[in-house]
N, C-alpha and C. Protein backbone atom coordinates (compact mmCIF):
# COMPACT_ATOMS: atom_id res chain seq x y z
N UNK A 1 -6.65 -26.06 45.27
CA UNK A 1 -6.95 -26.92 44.13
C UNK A 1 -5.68 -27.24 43.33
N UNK A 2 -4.30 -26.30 43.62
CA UNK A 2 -3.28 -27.04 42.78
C UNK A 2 -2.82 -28.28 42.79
N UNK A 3 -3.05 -29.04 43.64
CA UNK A 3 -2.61 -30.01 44.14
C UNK A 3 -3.87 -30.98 43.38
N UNK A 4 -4.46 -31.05 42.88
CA UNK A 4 -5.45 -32.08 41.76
C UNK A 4 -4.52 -32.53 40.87
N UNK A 5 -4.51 -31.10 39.95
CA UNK A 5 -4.28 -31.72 38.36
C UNK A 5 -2.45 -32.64 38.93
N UNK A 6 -1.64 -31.95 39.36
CA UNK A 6 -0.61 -32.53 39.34
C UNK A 6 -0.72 -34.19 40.23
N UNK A 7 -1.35 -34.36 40.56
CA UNK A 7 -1.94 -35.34 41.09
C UNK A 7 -2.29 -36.32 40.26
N UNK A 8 -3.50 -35.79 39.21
CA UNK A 8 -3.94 -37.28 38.37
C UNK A 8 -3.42 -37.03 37.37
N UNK A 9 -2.84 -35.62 37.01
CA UNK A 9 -2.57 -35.76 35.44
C UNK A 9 -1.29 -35.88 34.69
N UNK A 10 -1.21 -37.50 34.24
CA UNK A 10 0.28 -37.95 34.18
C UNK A 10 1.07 -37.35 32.87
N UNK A 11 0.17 -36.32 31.96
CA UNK A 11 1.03 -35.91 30.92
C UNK A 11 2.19 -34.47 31.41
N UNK A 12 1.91 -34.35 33.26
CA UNK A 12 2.37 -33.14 33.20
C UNK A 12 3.94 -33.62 33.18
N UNK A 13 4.96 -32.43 33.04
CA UNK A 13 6.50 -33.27 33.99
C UNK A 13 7.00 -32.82 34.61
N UNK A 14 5.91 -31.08 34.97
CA UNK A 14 6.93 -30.73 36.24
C UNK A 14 5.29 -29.42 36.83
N UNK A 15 5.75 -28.83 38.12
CA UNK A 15 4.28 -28.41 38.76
C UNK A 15 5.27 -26.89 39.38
N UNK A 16 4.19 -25.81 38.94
CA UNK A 16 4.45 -24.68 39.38
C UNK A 16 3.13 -24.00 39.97
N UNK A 17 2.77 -24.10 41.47
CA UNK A 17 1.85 -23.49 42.36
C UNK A 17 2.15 -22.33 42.68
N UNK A 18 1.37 -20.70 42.55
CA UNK A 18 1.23 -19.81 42.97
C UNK A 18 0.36 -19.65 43.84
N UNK A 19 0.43 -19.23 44.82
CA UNK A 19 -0.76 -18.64 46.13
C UNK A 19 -1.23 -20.15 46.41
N UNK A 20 -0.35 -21.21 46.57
CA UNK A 20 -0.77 -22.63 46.78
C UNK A 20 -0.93 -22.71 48.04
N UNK A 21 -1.66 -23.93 48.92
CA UNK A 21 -1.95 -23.70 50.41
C UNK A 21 -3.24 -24.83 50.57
N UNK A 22 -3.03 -25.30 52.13
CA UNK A 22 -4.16 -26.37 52.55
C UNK A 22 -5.21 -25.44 52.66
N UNK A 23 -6.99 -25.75 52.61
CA UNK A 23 -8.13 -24.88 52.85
C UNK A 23 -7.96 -25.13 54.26
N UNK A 24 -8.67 -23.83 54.78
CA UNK A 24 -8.69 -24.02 56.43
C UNK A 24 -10.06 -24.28 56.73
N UNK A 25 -11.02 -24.42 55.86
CA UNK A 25 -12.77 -24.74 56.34
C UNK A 25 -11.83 -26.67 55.88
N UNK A 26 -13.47 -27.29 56.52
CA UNK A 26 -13.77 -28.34 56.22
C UNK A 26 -13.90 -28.46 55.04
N UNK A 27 -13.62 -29.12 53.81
CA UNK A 27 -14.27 -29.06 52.78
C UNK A 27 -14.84 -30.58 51.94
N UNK A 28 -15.19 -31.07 51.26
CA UNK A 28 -15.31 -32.18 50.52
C UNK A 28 -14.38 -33.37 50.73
N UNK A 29 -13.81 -34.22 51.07
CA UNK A 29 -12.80 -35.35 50.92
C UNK A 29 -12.33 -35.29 49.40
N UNK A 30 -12.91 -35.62 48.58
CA UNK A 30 -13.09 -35.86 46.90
C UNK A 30 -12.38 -34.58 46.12
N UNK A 31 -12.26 -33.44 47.10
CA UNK A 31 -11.48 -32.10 46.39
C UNK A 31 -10.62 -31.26 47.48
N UNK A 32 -10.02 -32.07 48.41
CA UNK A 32 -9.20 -31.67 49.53
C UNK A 32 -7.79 -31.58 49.73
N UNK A 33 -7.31 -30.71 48.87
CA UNK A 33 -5.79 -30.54 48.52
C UNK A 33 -5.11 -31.48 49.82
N UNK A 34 -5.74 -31.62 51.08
CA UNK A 34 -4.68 -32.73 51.77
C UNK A 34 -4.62 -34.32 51.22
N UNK A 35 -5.27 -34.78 50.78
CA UNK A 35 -6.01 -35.58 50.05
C UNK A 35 -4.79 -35.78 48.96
N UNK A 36 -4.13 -35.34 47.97
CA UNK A 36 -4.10 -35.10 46.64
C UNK A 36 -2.60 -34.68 47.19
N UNK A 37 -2.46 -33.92 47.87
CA UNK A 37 -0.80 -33.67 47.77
C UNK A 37 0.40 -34.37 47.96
N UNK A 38 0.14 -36.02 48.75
CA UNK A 38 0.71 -37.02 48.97
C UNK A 38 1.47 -37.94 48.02
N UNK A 39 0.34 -37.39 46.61
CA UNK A 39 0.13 -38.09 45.72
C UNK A 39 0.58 -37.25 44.30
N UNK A 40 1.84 -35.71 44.81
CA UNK A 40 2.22 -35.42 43.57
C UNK A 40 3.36 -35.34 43.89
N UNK A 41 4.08 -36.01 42.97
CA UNK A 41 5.43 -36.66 42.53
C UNK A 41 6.43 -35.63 41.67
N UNK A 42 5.55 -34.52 40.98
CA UNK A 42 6.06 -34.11 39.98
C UNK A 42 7.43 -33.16 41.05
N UNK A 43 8.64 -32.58 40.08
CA UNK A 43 9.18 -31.58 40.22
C UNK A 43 8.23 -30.69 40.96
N UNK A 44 8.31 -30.27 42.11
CA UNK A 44 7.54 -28.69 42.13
C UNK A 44 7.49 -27.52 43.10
N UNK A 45 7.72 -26.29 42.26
CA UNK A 45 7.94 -24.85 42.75
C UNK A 45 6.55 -24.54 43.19
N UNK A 46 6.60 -24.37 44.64
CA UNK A 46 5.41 -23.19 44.89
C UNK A 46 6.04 -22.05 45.12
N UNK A 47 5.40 -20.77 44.99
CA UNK A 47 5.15 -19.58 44.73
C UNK A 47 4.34 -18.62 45.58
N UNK A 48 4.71 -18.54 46.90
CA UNK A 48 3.41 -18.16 48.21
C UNK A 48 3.80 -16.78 48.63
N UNK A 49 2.86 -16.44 49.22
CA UNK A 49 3.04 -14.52 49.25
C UNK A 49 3.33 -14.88 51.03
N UNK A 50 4.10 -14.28 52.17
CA UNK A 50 4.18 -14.43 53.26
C UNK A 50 3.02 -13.97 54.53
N UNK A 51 2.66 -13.01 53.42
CA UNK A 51 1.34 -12.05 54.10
C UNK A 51 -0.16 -13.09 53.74
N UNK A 52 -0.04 -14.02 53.32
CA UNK A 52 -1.37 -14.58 52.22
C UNK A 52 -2.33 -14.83 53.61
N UNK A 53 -3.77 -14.24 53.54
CA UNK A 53 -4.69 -14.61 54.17
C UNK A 53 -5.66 -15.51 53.57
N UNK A 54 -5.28 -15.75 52.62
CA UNK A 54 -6.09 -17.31 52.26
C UNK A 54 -5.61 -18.01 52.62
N UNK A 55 -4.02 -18.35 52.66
CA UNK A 55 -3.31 -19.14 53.09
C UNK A 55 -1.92 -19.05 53.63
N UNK A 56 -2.19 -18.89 55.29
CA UNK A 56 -1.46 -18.62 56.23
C UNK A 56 -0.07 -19.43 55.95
N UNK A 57 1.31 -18.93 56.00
CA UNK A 57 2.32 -19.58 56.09
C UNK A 57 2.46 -20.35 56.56
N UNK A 58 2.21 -20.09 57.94
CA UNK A 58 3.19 -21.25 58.80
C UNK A 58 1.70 -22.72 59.21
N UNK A 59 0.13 -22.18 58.64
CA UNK A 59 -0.58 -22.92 58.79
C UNK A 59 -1.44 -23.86 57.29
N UNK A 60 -1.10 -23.12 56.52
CA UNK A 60 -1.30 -23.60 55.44
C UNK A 60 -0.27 -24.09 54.12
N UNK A 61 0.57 -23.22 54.01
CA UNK A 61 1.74 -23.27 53.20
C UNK A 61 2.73 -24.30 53.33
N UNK A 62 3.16 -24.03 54.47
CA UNK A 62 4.39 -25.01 54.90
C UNK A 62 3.67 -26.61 55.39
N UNK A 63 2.42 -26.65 55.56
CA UNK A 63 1.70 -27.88 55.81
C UNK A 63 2.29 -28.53 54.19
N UNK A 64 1.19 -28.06 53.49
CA UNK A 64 0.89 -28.62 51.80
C UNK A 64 2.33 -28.86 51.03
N UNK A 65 3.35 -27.56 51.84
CA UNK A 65 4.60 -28.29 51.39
C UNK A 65 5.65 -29.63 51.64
N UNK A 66 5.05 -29.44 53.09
CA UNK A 66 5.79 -30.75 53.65
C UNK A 66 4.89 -32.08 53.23
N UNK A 67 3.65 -31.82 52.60
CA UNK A 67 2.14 -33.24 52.47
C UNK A 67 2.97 -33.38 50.88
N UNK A 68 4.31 -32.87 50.14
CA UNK A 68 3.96 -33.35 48.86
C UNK A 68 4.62 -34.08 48.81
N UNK A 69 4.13 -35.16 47.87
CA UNK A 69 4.95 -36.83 47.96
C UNK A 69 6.44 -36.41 46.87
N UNK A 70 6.78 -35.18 46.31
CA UNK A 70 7.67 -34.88 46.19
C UNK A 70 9.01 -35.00 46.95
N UNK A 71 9.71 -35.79 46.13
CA UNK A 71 11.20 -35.69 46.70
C UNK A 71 11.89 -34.50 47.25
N UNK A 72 12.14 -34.30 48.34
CA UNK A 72 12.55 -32.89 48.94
C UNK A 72 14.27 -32.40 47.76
N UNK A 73 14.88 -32.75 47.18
CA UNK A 73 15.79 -32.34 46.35
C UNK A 73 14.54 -31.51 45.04
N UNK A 74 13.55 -32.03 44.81
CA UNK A 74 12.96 -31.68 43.59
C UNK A 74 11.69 -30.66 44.09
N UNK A 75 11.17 -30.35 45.17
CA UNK A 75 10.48 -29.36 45.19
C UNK A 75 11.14 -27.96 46.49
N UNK A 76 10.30 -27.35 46.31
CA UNK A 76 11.28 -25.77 46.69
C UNK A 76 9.75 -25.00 46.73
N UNK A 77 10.33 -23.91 47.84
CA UNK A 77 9.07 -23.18 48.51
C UNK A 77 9.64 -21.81 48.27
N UNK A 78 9.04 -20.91 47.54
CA UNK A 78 9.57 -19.61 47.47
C UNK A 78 8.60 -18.53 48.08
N UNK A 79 9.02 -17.94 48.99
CA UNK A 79 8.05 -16.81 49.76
C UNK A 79 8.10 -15.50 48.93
N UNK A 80 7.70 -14.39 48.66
CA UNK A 80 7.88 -13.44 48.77
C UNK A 80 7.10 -12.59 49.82
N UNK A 81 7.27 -11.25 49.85
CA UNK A 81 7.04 -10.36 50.77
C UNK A 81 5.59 -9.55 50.31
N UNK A 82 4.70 -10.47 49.97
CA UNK A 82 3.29 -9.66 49.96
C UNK A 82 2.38 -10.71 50.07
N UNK A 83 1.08 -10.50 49.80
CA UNK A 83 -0.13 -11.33 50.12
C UNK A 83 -0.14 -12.43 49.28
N UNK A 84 -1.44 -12.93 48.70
CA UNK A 84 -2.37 -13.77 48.06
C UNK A 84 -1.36 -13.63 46.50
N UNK A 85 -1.66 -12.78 45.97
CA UNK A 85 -1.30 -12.77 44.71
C UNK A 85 0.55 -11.98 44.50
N UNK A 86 0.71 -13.51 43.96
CA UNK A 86 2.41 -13.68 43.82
C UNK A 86 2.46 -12.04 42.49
N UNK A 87 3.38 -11.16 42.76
CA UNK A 87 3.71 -10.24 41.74
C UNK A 87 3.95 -10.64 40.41
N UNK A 88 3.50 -10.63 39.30
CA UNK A 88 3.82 -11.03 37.92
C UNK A 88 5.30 -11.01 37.43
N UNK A 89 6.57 -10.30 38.27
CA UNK A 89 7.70 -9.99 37.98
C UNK A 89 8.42 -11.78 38.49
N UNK A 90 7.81 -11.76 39.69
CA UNK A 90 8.51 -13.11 40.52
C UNK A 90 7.61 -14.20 40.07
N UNK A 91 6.74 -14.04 39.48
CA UNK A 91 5.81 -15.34 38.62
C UNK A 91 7.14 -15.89 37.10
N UNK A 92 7.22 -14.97 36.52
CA UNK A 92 8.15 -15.15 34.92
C UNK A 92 9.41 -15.53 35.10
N UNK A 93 9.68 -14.86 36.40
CA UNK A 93 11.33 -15.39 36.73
C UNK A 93 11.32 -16.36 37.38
């Protein structure tokens, strides 16, 4: 779902995704982060755990990163070395 708001919502000016990633079910057209990620422009840092079983690296992660209509100088993919939920230390920094 990160891939919405930065999508329609033009007051943002820059996009920071944690545990961000394509769904691997079928889901809705109307709420389908593939859908929506073409279509964000902003600056933006994702934040993905390498281990994430919601959302597989090399099948979900690196998809949604390469789908963002982001200028490759302005967005950036940061892995760390655990699951789903990015550590609060590497979230602040």
């Amino acid at each position: 779902m990160g891939a919405i708001m930065p999508a329609l919502e033009r007051r943002l000016q820059v996009s920071v995704l944690a545990g961000a990633g394509l769904s691997q079910g079928k889901g809705r057209p109307e709420v389908d982060a593939i859908n929506f990620a073409p279509r964000v422009t902003l600056p933006t840092l994702m934040l993905n755990g390498h281990y994430d079983f919601f959302f597989p690296l090399k099948t979900s992660q690196e998809p949604m990163f390469r789908l963002l209509g982001t200028p490759n100088e302005h967005k950036r993919l940061d892995i760390v070395e655990r699951g789903h939920i990015v550590p609060r230390p590497q979230l602040t920094k």
